[in-house]
Protein backbone atom coordinates (compact mmCIF):
# COMPACT_ATOMS: atom_id res chain seq x y z
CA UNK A 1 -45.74 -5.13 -14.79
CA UNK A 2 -43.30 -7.61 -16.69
CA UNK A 3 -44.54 -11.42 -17.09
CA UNK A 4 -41.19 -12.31 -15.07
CA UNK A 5 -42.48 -9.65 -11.90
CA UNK A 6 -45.53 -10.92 -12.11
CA UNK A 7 -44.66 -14.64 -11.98
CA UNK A 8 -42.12 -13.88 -9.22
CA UNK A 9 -45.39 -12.58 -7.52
CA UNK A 10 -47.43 -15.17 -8.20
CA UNK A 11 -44.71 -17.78 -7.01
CA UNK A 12 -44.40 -16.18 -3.61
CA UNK A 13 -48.35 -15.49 -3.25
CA UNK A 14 -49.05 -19.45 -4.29
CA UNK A 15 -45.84 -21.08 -1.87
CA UNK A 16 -47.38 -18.89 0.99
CA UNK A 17 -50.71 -20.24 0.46
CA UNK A 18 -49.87 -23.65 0.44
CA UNK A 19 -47.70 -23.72 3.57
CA UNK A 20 -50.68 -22.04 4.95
CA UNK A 21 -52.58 -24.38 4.51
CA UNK A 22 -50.43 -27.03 5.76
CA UNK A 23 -50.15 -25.06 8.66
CA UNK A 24 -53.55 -25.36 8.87
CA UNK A 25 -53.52 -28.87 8.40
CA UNK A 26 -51.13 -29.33 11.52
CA UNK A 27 -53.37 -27.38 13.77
CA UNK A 28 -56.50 -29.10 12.76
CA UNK A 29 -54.40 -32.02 13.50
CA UNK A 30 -53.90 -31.24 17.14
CA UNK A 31 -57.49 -29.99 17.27
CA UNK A 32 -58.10 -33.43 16.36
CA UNK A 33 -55.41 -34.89 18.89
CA UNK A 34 -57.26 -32.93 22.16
CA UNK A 35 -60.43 -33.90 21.20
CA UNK A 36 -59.10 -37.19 21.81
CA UNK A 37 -57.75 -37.00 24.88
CA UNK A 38 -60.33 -34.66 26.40
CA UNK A 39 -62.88 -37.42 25.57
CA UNK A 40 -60.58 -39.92 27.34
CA UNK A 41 -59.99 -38.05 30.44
CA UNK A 42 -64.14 -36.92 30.95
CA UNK A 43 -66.09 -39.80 31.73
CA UNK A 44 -69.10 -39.65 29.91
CA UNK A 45 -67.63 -37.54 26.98
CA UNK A 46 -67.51 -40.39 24.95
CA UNK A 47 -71.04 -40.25 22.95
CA UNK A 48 -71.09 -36.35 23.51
CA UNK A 49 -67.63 -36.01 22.01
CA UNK A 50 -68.10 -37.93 18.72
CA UNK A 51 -69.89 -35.37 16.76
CA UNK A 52 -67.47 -32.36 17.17
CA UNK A 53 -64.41 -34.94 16.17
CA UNK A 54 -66.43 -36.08 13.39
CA UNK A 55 -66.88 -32.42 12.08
CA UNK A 56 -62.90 -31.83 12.95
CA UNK A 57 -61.86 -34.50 10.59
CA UNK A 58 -64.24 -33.55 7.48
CA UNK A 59 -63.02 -30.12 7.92
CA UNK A 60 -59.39 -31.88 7.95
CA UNK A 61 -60.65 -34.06 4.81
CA UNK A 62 -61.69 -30.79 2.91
CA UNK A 63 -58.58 -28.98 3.86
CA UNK A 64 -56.37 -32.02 2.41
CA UNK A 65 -58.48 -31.54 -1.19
CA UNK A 66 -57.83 -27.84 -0.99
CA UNK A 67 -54.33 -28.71 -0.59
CA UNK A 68 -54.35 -30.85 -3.86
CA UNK A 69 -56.37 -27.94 -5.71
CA UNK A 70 -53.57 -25.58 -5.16
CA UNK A 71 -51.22 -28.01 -6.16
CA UNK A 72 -52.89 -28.17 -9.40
CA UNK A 73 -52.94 -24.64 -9.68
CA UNK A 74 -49.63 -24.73 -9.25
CA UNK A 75 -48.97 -27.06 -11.93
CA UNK A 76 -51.17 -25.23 -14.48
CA UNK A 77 -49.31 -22.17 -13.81
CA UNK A 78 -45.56 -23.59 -13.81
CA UNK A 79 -47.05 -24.77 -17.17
CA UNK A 80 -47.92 -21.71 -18.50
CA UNK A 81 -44.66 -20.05 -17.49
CA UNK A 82 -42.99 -22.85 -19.40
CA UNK A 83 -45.43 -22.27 -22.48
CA UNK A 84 -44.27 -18.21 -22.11
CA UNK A 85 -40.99 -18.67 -21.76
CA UNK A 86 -41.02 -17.36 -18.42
CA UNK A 87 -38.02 -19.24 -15.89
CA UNK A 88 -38.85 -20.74 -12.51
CA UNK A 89 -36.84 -22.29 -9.65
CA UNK A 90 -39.79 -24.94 -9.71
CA UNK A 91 -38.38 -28.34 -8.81
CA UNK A 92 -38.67 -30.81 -11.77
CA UNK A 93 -41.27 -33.14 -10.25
CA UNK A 94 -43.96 -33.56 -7.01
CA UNK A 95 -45.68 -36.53 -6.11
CA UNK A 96 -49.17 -36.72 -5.71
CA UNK A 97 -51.44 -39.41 -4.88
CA UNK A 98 -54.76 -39.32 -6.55
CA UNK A 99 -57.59 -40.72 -4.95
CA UNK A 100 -57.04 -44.85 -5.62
CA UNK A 101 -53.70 -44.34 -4.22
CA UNK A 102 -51.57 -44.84 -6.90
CA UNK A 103 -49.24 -42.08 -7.68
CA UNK A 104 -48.97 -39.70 -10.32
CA UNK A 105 -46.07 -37.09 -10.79
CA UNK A 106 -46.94 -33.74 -11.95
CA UNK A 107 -44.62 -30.59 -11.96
CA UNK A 108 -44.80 -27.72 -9.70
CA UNK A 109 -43.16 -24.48 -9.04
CA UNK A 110 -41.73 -23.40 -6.16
């Protein structure tokens, strides 16, 4: 396998996985949303309900720092390809947050 097949391979395997994961995101989202309004529409769900939504949202918080993983991944790798001369359709920049808030740009292929 050529470096060029195998980054083409790797570009398609690492864009699926992180719209995957967004995906995943979403759905855990509207998990989140009908535990909500389950726990408003039972009477006495309230206290029962509180556990399960907490669990739902770490899950959501763990999925959000495998999202930034991947995106780091991503980085590394559109930096190798530039280091071997390899071409990607990446686009020149992505925005990501760290953990203060404050925003750091960091490359990423596509």
């Amino acid at each position: 396998m050529t470096p060029e097949i195998a980054s083409m391979r790797i570009a398609r395997n690492i864009k699926l996985v992180e719209d995957d994961l967004d995906e995943l995101l979403a759905k855990a989202g509207e998990l989140l949303a009908e535990l909500a309004r389950a726990r408003v529409a039972t009477i006495g769900a309230a206290v029962h309900g509180q556990r399960p939504m907490a669990r739902v949202a770490a899950m959501q918080k763990s999925l959000i720092e495998a999202r930034s993983e991947i995106v780091r991944a991503h980085n590394d790798l559109s930096k190798l390809a530039e280091t071997m001369d390899i071409p990607t359709d990446c686009p020149d920049q992505a925005h990501l947050a760290d953990d203060t808030g404050a925003g750091r740009d960091i490359a990423v292929a596509a």
